[in-house]
N, C-alpha and C. Protein backbone atom coordinates (compact mmCIF):
# COMPACT_ATOMS: atom_id res chain seq x y z
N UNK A 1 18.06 -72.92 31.09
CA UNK A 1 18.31 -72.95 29.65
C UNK A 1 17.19 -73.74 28.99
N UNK A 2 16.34 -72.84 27.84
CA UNK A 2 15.54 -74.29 27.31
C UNK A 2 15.82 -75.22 26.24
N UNK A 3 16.32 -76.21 26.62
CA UNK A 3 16.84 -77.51 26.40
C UNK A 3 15.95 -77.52 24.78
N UNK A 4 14.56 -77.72 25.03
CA UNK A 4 13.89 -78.07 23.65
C UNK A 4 13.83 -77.07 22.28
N UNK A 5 14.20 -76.15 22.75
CA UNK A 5 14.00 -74.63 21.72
C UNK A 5 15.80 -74.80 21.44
N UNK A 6 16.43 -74.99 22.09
CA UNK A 6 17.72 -75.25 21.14
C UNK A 6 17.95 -76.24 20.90
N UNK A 7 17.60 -77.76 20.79
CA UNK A 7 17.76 -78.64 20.15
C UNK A 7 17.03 -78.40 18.97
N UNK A 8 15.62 -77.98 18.93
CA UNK A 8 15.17 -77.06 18.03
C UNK A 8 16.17 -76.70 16.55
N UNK A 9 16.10 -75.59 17.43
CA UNK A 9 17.39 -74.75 16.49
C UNK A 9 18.51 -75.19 15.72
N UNK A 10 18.93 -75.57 16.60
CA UNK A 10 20.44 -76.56 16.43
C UNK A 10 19.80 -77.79 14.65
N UNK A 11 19.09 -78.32 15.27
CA UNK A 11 18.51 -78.91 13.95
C UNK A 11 17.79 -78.60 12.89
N UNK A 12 17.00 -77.36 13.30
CA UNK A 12 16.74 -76.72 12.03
C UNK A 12 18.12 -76.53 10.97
N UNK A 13 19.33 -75.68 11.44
CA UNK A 13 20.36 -75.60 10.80
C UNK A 13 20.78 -76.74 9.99
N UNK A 14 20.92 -77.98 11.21
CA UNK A 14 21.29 -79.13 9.97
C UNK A 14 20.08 -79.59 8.80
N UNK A 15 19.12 -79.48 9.24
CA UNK A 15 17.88 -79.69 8.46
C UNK A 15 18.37 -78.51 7.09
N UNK A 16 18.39 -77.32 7.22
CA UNK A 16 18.80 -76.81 6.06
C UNK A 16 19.90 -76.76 5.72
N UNK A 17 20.91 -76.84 6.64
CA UNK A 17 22.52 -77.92 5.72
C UNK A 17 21.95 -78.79 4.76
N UNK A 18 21.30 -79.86 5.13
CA UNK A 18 20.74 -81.09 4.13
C UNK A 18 20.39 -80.64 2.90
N UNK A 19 19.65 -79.79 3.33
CA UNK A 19 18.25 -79.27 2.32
C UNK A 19 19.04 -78.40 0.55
N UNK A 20 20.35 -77.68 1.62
CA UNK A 20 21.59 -77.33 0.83
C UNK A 20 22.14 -78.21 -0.26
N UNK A 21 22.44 -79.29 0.58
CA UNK A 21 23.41 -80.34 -0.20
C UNK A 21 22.76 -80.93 -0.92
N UNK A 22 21.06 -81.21 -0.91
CA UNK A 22 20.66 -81.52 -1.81
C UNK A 22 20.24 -80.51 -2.99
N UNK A 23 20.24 -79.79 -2.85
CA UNK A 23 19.92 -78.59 -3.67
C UNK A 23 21.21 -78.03 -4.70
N UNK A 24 22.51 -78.13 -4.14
CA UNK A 24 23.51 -77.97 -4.88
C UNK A 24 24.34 -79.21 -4.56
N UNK A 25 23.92 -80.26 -5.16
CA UNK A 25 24.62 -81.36 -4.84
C UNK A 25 26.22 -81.47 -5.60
N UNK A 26 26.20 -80.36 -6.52
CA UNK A 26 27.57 -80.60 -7.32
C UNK A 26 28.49 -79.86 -6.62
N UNK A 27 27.91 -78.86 -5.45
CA UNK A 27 29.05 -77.91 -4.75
C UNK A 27 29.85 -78.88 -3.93
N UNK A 28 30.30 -77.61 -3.29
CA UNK A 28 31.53 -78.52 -1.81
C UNK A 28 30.63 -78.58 -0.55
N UNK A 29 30.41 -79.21 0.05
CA UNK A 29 30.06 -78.84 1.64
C UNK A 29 30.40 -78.02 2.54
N UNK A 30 31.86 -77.49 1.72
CA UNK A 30 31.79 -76.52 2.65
C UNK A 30 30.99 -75.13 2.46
N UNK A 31 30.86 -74.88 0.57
CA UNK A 31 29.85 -74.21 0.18
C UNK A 31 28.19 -74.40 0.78
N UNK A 32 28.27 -75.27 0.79
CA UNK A 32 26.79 -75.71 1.30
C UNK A 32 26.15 -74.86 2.89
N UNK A 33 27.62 -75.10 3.84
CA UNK A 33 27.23 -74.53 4.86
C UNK A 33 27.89 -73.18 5.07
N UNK A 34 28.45 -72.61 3.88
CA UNK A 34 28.14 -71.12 3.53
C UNK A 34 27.04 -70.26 3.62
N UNK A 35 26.50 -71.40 2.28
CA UNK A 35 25.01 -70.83 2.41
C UNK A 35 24.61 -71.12 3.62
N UNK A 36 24.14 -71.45 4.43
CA UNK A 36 23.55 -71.42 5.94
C UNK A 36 24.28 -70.36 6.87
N UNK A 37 25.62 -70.37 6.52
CA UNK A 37 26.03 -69.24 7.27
C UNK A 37 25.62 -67.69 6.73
N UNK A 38 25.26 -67.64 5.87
CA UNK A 38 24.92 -66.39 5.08
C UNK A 38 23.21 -66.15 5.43
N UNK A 39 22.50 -67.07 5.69
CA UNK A 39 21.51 -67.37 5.86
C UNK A 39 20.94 -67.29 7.01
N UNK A 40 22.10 -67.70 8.12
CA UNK A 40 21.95 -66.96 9.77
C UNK A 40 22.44 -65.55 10.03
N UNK A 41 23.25 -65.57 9.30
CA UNK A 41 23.30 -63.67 9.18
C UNK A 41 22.45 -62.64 8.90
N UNK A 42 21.37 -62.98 7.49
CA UNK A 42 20.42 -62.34 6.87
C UNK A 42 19.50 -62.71 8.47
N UNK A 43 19.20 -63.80 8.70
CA UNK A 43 17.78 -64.12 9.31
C UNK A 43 18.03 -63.32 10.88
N UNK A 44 19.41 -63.33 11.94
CA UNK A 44 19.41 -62.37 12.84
C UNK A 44 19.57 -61.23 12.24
N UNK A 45 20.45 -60.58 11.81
CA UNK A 45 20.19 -59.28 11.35
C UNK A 45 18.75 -58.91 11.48
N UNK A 46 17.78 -59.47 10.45
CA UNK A 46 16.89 -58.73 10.37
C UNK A 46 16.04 -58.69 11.58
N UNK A 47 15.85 -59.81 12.67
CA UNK A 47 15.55 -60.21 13.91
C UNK A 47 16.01 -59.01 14.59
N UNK A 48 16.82 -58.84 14.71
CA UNK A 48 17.73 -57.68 15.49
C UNK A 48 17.43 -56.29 15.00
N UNK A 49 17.23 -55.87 14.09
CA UNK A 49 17.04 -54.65 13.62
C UNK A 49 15.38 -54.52 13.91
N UNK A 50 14.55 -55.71 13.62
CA UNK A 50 13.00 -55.52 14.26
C UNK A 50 12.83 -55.40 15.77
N UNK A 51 14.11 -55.39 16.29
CA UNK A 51 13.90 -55.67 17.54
C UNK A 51 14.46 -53.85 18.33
N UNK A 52 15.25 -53.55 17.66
CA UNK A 52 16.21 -52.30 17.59
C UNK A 52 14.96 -51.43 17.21
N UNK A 53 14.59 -51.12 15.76
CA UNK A 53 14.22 -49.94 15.58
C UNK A 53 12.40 -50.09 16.13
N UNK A 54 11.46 -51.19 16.11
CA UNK A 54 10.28 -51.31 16.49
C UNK A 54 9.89 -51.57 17.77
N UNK A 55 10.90 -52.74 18.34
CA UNK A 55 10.16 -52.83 20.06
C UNK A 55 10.98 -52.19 20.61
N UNK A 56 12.43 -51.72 20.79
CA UNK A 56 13.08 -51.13 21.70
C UNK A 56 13.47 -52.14 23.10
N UNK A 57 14.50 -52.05 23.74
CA UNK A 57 14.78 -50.55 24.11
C UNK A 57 16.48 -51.04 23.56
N UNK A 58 17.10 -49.28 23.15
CA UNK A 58 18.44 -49.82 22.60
C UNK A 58 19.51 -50.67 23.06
N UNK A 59 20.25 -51.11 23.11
CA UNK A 59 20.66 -52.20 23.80
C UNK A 59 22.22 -51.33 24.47
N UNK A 60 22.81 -50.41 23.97
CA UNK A 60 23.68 -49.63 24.32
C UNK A 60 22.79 -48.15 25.62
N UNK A 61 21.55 -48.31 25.32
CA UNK A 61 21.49 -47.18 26.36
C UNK A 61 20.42 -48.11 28.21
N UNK A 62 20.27 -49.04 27.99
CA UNK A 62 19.59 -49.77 28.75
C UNK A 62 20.82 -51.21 29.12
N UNK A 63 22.03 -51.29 28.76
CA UNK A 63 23.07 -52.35 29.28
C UNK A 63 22.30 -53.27 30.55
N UNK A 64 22.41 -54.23 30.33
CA UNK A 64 22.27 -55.74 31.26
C UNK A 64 20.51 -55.55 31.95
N UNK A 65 19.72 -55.15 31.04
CA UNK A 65 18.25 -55.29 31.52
C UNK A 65 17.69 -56.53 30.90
N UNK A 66 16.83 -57.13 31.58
CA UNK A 66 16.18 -58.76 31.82
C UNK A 66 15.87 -58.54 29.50
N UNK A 67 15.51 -59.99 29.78
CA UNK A 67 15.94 -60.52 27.54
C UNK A 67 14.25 -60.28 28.22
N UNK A 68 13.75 -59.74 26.76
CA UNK A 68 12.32 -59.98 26.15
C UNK A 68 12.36 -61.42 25.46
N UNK A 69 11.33 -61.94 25.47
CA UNK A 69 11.40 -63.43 24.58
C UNK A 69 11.51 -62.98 23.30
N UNK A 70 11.34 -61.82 22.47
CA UNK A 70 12.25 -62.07 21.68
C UNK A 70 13.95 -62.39 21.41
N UNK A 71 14.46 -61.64 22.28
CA UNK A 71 15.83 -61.65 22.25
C UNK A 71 16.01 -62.80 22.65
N UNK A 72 15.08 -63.65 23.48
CA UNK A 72 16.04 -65.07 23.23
C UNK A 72 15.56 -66.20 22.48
N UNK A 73 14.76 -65.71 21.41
CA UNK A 73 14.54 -66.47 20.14
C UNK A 73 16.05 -65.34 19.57
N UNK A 74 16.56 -64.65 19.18
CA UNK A 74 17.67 -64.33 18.48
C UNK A 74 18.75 -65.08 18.94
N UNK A 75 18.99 -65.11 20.40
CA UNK A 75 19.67 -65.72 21.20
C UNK A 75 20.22 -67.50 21.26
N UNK A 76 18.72 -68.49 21.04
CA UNK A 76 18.77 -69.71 20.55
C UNK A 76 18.91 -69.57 19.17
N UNK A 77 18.65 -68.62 18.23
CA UNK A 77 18.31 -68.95 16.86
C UNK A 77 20.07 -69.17 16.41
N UNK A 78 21.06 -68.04 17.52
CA UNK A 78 22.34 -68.09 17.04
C UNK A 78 23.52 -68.73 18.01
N UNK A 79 22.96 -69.51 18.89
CA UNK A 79 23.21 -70.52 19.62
C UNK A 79 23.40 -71.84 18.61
N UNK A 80 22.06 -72.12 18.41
CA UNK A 80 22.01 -73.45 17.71
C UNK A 80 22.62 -73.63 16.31
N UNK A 81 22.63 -72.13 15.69
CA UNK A 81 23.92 -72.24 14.58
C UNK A 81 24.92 -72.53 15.06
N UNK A 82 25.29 -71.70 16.12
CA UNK A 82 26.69 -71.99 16.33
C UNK A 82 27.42 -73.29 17.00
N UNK A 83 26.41 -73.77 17.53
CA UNK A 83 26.86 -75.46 17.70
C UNK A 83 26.45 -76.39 16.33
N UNK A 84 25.89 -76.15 15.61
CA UNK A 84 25.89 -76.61 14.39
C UNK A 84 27.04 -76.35 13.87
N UNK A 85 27.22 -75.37 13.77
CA UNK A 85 28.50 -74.88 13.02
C UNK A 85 30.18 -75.48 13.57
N UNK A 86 29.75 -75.44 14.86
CA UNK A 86 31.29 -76.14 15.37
C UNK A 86 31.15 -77.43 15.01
N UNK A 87 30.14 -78.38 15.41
CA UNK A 87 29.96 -79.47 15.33
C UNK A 87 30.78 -79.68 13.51
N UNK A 88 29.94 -79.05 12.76
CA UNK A 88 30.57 -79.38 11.36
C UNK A 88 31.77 -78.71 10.99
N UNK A 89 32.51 -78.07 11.85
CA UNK A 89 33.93 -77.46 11.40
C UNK A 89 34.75 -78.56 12.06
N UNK A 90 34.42 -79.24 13.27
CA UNK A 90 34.96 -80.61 14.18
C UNK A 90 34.86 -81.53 12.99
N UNK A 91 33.91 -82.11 12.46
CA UNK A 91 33.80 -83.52 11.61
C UNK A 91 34.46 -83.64 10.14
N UNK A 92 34.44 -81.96 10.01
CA UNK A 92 35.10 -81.52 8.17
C UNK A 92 36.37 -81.17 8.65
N UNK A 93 36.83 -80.78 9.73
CA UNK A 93 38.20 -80.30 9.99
C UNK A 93 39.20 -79.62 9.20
N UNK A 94 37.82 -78.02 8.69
CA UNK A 94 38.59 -77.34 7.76
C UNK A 94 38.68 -75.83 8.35
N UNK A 95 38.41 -75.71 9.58
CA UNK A 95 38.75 -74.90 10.10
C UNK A 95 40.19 -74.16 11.24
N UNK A 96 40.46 -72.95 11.48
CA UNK A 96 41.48 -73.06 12.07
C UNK A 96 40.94 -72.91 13.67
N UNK A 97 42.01 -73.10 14.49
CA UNK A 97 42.10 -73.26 15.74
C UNK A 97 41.32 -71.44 16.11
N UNK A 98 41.52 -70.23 15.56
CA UNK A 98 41.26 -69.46 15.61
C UNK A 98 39.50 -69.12 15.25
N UNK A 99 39.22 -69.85 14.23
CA UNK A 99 37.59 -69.82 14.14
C UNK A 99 36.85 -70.78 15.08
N UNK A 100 37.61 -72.00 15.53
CA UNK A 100 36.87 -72.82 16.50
C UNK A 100 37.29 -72.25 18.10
N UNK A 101 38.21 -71.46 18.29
CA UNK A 101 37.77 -70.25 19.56
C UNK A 101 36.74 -69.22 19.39
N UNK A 102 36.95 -68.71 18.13
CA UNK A 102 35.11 -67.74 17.60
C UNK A 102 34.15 -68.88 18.31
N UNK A 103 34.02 -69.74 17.57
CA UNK A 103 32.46 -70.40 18.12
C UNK A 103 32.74 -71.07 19.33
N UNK A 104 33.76 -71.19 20.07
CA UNK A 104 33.59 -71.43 21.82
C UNK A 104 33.06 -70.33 22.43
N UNK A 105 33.85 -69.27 22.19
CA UNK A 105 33.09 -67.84 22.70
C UNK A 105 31.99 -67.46 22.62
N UNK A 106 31.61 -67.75 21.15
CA UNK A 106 29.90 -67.22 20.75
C UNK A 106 29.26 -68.21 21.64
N UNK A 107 29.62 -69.58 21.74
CA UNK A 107 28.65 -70.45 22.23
C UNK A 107 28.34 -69.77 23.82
N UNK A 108 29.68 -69.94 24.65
CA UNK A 108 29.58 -69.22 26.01
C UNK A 108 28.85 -68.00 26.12
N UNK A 109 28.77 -66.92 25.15
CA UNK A 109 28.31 -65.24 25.37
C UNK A 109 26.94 -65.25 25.31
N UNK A 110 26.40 -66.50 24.10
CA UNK A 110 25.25 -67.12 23.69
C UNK A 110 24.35 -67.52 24.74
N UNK A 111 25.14 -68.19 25.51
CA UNK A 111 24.48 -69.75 26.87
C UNK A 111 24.60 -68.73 27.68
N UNK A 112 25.71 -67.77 28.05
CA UNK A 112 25.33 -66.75 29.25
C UNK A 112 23.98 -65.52 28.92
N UNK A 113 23.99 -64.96 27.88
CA UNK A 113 22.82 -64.40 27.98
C UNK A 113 21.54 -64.77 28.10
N UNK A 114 21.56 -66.16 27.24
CA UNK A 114 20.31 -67.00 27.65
C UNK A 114 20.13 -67.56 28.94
N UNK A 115 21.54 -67.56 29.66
CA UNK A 115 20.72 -68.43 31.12
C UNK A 115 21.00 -67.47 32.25
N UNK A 116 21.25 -66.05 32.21
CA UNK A 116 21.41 -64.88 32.96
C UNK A 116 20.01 -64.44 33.01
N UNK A 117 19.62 -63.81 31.28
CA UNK A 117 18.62 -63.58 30.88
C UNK A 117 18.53 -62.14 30.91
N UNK A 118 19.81 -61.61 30.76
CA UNK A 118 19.87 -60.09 30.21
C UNK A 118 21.14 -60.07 28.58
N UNK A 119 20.57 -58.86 28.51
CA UNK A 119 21.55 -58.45 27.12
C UNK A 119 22.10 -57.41 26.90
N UNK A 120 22.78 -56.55 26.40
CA UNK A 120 23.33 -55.65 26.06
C UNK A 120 24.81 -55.88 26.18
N UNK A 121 25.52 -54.83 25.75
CA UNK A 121 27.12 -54.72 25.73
C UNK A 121 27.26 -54.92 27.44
N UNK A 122 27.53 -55.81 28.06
CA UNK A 122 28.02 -55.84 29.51
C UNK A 122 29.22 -56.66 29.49
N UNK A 123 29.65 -56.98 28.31
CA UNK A 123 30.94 -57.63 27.82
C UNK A 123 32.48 -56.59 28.60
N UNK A 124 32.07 -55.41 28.01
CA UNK A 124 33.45 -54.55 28.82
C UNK A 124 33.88 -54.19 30.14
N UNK A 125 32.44 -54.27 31.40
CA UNK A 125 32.49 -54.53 32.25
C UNK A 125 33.38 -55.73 32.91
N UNK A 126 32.58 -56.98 32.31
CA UNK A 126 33.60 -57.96 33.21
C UNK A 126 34.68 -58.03 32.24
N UNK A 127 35.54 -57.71 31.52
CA UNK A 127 36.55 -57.35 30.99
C UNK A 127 37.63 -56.50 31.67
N UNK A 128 36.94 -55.24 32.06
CA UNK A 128 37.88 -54.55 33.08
C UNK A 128 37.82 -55.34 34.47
N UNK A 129 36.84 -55.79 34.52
CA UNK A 129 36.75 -56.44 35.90
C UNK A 129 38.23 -57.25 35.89
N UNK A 130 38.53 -57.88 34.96
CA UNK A 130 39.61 -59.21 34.87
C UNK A 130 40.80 -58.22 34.86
């Protein structure tokens, strides 16, 4: 796992949490890290779709082949949100028990593709497997 590219990450997010709260200092915080969540959506999406329609290969017809370093810059980029994101749903404690299982999962599906080092839908596999 590389340790420095997601601490990285992870702090970029709070770095623009900050950058938020100072910027709309009259909102809520929890607005604040709206915007960041809206903001990791726009920024993989478009990561993902450059990655989909320009380098290839589709991720549904090639299942569990080795990550290009891009995919695991998408991979840390939505890693380190998402421990950002728990971290601040833990300290604001305005989330439900149901969104802080979302980001246990993402974190695990996250940390396994990055430290496997393949991608695609191979989720339904070990699913039937269980």
């Amino acid at each position: 796992m590389p340790y420095p590219q997601l601490i990285l990450s992870a702090t970029s997010w709070l770095c623009l949490y900050k950058l938020t709260r100072k910027v709309w200092h009259n909102q809520s915080p929890e607005y604040c890290c709206r915007i960041v969540t809206f903001f990791h959506g726009l920024l993989v999406t478009a990561i993902s779709a450059f990655i989909q329609f320009y380098i290839g290969p589709a991720p549904w017809a090639c299942t569990g082949d080795q990550n290009l370093p891009i995919h695991n810059v998408v991979f840390l980029l939505s890693l380190g949100y998402f421990l950002f994101d728990l971290s601040w749903c833990c300290l604001v404690g305005s989330e439900s028990a149901t969104m802080l299982a979302h980001h246990v999962v993402s974190i695990a599906g996250f940390s396994y593709a990055t430290y496997a080092h393949k991608y695609g839908n191979t989720g339904p596999y070990v699913f039937s497997v269980m």
